[in-house]
Protein backbone atom coordinates (compact mmCIF):
# COMPACT_ATOMS: atom_id res chain seq x y z
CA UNK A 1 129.25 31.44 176.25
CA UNK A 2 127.31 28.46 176.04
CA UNK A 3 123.33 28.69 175.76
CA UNK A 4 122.97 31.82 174.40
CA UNK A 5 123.04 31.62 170.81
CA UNK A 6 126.25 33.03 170.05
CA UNK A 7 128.89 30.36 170.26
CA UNK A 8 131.33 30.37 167.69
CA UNK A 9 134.52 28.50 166.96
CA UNK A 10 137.50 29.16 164.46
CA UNK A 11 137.90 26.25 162.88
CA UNK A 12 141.35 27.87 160.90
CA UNK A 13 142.98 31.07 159.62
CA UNK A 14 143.72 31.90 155.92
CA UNK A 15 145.81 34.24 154.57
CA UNK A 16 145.29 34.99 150.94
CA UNK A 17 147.58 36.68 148.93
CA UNK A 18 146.56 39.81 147.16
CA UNK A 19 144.42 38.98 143.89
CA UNK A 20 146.45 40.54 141.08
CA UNK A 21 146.03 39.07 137.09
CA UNK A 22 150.04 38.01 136.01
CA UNK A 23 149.06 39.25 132.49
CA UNK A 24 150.20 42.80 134.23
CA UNK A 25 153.69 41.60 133.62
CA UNK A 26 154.07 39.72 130.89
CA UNK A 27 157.37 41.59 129.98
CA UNK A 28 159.18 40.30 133.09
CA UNK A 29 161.38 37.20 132.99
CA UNK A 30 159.18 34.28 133.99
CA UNK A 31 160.25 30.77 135.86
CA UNK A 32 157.72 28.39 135.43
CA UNK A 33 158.48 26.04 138.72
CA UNK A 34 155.50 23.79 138.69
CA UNK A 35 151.74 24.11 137.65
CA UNK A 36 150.89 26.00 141.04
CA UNK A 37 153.73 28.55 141.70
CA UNK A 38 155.48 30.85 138.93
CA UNK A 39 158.42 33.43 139.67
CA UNK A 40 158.16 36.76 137.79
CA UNK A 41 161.65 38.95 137.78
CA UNK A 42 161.33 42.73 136.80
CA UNK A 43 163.48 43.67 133.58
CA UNK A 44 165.46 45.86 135.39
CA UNK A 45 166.02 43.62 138.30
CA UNK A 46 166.97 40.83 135.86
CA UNK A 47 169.39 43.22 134.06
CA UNK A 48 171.35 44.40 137.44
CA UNK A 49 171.76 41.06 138.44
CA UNK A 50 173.53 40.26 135.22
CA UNK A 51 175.80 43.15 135.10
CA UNK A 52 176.68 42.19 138.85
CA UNK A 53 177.36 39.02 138.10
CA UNK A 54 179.65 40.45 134.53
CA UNK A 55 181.42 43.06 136.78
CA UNK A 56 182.18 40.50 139.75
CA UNK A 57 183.68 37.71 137.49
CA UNK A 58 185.77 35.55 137.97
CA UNK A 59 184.37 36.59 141.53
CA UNK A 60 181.23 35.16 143.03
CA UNK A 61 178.64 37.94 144.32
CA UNK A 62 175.08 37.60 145.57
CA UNK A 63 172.52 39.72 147.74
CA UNK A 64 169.15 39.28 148.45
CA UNK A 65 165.79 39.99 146.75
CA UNK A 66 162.42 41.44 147.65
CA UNK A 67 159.09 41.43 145.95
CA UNK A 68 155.37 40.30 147.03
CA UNK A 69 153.40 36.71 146.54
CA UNK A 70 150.48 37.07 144.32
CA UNK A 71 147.67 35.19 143.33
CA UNK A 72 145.28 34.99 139.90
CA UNK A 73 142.57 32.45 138.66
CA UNK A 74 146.29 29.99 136.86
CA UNK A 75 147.86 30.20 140.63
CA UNK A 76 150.11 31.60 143.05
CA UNK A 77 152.98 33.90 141.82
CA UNK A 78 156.07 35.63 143.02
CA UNK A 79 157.07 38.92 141.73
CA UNK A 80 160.57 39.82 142.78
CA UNK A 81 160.98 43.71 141.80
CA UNK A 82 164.07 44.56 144.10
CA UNK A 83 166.90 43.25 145.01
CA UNK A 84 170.38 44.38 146.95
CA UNK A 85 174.04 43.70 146.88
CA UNK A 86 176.94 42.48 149.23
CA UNK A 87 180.06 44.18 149.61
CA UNK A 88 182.68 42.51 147.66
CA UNK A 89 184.16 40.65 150.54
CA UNK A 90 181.13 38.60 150.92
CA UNK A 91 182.63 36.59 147.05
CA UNK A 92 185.33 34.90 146.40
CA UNK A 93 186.86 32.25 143.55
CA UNK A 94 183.68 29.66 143.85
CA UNK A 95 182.21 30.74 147.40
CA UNK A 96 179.77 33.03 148.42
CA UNK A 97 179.10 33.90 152.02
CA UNK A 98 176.11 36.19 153.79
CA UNK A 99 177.00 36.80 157.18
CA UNK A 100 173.75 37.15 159.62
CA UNK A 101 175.09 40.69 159.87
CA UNK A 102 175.49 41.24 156.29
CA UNK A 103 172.15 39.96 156.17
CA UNK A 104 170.52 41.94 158.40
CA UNK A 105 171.87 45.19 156.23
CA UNK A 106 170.41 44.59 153.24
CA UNK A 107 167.24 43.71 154.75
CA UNK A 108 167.17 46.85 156.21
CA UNK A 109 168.09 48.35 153.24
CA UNK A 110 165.53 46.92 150.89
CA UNK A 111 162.88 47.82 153.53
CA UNK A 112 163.94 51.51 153.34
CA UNK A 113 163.84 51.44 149.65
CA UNK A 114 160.70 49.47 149.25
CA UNK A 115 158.27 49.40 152.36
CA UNK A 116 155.57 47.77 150.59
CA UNK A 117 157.88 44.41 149.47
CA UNK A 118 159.12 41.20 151.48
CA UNK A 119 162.18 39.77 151.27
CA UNK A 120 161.93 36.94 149.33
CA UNK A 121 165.28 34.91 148.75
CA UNK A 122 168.55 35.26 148.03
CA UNK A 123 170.89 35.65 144.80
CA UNK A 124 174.65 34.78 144.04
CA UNK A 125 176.49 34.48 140.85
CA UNK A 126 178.62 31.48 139.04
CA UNK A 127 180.94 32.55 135.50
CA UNK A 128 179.37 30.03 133.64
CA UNK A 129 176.29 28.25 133.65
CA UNK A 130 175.97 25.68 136.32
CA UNK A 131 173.79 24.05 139.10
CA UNK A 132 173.93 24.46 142.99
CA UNK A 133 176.77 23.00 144.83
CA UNK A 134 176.52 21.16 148.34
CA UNK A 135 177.58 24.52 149.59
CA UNK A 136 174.81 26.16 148.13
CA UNK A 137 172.08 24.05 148.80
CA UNK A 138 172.82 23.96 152.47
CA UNK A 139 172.84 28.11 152.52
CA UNK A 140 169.43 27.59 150.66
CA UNK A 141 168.21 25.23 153.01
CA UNK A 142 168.21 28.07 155.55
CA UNK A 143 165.30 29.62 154.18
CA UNK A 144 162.54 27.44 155.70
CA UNK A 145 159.52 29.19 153.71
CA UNK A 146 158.53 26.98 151.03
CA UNK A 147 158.11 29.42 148.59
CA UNK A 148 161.37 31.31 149.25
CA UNK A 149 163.76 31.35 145.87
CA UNK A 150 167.33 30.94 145.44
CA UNK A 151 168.17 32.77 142.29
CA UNK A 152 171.81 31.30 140.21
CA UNK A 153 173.06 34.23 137.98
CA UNK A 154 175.66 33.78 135.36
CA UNK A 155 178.13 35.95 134.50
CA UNK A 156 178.03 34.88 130.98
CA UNK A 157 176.56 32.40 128.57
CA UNK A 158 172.80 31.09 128.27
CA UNK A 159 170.00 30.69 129.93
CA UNK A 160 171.17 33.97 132.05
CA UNK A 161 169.59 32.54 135.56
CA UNK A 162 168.25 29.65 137.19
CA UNK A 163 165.82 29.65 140.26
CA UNK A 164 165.60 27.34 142.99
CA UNK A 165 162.66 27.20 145.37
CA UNK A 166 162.39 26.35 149.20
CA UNK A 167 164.86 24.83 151.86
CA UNK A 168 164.87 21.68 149.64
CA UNK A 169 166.25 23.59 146.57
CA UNK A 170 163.51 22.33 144.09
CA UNK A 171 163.43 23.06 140.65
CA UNK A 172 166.50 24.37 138.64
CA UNK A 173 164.48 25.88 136.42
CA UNK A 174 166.15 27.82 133.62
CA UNK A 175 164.57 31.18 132.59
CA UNK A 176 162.09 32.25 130.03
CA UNK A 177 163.44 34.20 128.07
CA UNK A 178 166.84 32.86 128.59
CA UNK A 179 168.38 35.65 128.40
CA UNK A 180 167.56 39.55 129.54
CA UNK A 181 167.76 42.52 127.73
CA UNK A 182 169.99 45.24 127.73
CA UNK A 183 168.46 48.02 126.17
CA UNK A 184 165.99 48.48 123.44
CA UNK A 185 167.01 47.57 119.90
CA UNK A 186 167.52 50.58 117.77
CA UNK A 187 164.69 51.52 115.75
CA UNK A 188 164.98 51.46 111.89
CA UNK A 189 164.14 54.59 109.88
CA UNK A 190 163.38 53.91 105.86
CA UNK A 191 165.59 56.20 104.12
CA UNK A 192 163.74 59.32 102.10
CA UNK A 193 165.11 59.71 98.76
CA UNK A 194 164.90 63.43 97.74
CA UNK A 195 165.04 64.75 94.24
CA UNK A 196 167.28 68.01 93.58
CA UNK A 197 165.17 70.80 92.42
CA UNK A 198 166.58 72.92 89.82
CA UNK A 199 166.57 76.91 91.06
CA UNK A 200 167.97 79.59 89.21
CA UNK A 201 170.63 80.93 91.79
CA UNK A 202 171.00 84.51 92.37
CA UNK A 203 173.65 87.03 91.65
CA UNK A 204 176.54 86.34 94.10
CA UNK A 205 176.39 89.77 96.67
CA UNK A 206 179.55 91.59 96.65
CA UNK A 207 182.12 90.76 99.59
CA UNK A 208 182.99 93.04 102.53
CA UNK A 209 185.29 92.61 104.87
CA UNK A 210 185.48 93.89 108.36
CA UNK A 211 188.19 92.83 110.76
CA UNK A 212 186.83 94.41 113.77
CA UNK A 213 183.22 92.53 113.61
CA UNK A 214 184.99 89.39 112.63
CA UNK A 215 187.71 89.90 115.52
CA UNK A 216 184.75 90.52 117.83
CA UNK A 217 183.13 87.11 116.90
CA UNK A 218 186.24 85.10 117.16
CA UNK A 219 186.66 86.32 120.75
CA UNK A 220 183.30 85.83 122.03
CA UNK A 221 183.36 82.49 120.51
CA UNK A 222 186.50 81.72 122.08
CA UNK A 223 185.19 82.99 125.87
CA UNK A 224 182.33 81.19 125.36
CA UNK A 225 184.37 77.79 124.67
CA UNK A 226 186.42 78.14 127.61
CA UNK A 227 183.09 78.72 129.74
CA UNK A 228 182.01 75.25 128.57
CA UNK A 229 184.57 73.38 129.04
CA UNK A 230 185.30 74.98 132.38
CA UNK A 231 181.39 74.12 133.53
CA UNK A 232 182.25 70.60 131.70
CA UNK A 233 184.97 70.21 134.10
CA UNK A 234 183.27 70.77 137.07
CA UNK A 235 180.48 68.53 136.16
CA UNK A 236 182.37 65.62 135.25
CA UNK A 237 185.16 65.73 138.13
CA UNK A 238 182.98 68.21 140.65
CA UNK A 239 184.57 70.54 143.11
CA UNK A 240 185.26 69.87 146.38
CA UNK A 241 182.76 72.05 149.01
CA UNK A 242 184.66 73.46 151.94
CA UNK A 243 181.97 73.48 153.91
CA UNK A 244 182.26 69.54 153.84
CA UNK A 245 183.61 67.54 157.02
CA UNK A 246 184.55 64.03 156.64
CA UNK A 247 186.69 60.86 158.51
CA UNK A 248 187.08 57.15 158.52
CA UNK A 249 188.05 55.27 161.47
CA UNK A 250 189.43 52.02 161.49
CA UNK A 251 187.94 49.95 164.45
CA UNK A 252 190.62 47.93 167.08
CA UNK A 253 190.17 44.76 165.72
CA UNK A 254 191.33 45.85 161.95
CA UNK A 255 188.59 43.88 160.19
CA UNK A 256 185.67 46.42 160.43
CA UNK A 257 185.81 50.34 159.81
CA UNK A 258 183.41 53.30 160.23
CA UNK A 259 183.10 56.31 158.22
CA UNK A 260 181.05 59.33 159.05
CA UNK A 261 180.73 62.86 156.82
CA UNK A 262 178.98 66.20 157.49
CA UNK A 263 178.01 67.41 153.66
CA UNK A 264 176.35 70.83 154.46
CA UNK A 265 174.40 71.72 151.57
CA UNK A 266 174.68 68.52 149.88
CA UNK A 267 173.00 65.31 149.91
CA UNK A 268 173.00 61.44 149.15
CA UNK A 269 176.79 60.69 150.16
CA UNK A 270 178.28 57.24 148.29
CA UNK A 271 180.95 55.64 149.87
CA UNK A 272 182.55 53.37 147.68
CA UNK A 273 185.74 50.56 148.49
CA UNK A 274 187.56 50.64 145.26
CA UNK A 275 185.35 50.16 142.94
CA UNK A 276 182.53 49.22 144.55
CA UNK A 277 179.90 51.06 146.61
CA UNK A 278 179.26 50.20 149.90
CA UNK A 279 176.76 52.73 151.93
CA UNK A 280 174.77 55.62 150.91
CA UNK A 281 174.02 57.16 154.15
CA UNK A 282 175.69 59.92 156.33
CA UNK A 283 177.43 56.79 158.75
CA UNK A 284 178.38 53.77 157.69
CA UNK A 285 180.33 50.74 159.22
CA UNK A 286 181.54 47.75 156.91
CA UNK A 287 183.80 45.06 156.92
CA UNK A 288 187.10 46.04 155.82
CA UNK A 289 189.66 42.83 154.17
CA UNK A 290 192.81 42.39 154.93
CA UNK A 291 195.50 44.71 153.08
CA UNK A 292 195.10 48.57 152.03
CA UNK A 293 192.04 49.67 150.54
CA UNK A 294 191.17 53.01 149.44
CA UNK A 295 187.96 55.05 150.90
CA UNK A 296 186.20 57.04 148.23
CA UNK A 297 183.45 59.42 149.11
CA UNK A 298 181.10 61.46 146.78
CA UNK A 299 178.26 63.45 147.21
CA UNK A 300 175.43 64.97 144.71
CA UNK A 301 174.95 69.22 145.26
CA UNK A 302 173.33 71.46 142.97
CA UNK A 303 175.50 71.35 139.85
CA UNK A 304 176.29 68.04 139.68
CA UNK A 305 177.81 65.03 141.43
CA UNK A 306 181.52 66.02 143.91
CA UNK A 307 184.29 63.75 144.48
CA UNK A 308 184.65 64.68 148.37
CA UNK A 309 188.02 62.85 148.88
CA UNK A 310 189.55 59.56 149.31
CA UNK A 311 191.63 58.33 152.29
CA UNK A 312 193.74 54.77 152.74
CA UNK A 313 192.78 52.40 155.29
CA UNK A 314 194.66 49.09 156.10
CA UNK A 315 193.08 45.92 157.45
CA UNK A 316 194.41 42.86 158.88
């Protein structure tokens, strides 16, 4: 509206990131990628990955990771505090593969665990310390945002990671620390020498013995023995709930399968193929690899964690 007064014009947008001091977390595992952009991994994050990576080797394995960008008066920073995994037929002996599918699920699933975070890269594991391979930096040039990471875990040796940044893979850039913790060390305690201190002892009390009081004890000991390992039982194996309806279904094609359970009073079913788990909702459908493959399903109830069932399903 010309004449008036009031004419404006945007000249740009800017979109700041959110103003947060990186002193906040100074125990996460830093990569220091140049003077204007830092990546901050969470301990526990950092420690997941690594036992992924221990438990998948010689296997490859990767996922993707979520966290925010933030910004203080040294820079811009990312903070990755999430991250999730892909079934195991996503790894292989040196390969590593994300299907847009595959991708799409853990998306989804990092959003419903952490609403607040973006997805900010991806992860996948080597054994040994290493660099990116062609194949690699092609899947990395896929993620067109310049500050998007590609994070290389190890499955052994030192540094424990190494972060590469934008579709260009920049950087390699080992961590610091190179390598994550664990657990806390144990604490040390200084030992308290104590000095005897000579008592006069009294007159021994005459002995009595009464074999119906110490019959008594020994049987309520014993009942109460067999009640704790009976409730040890249950917690460690659980019982199966009959109230609990359950099926996989293997799909036409032979490559994909869908499992569905009604747990009654129960709640937070795990699937799990083999060893690994693969879904943690009511439905699930996943890819399923050639050969048998056994179907686990547990469940969590008031008194502890149930083993549902297992079932064999065969792929082609």
């Amino acid at each position: 509206m010309a004449g008036d007064g009031n004419d404006f014009e945007i000249v740009g947008r800017r979109f700041d990131a959110p103003f947060r001091p990186r002193a906040d977390y100074s125990g996460h595992l830093r990569f220091t990628v140049d003077p204007g952009l830092s990546v901050y991994v969470a301990p526990d994050v950092a420690a997941s990955l690594r036992r992924l990576a221990r438990e998948a080797a010689p296997l490859e394995t990767g996922g993707l990771l979520a966290g925010r960008t933030f910004r203080d008066d040294h820079g811009s920073y990312l903070l990755v505090t999430a991250m999730a995994v892909a079934p195991p037929v996503a790894g292989g002996h040196s390969t590593f593969h994300l299907t847009p599918e595959g991708t799409e699920r853990l998306r989804r699933e990092l959003a419903r665990r952490d609403p607040t975070a973006d997805v900010t890269g991806w992860w996948h594991s080597h054994h040994v310390p290493s660099s990116y391979s062609s194949v690699d930096r092609a899947n990395q040039s896929m993620w067109t945002n310049p500050t998007h990471i590609g994070l290389l875990v190890f499955a052994k040796g030192s540094p424990w990671a190494r972060v590469y940044v934008g579709p260009d893979s920049r950087g390699e850039i080992d961590s610091d620390p190179a390598d994550v913790r664990e657990g806390p060390a144990p604490k040390t305690q200084r030992a308290v020498e104590q000095r005897p201190v000579a008592r006069l002892a009294p007159p021994p009390a005459p002995k009595r013995f009464r074999p119906l009081l110490a019959l008594a004890a020994a049987l309520g000991v014993l009942i109460l023995v067999v009640e704790l390992l009976h409730l040890l039982a249950i917690l460690r194996s659980g019982e199966p709930r009959s109230d609990v309806a359950w099926r996989c279904v293997v799909q036409s094609s032979a490559t994909a399968a869908t499992c569905s359970a009604d747990l009654g009073a129960l709640s937070r079913p795990e699937w799990f193929l083999g060893d690994y788990l693969i879904g943690t909702t009511r439905d699930i459908t996943f890819v399923l690899p050639a050969g048998a493959h056994t179907v686990r399903l547990r469940a969590r109830g008031e008194r502890g964690e149930y083993d549902i069932g297992q079932t064999v399903l065969i792929g082609r």
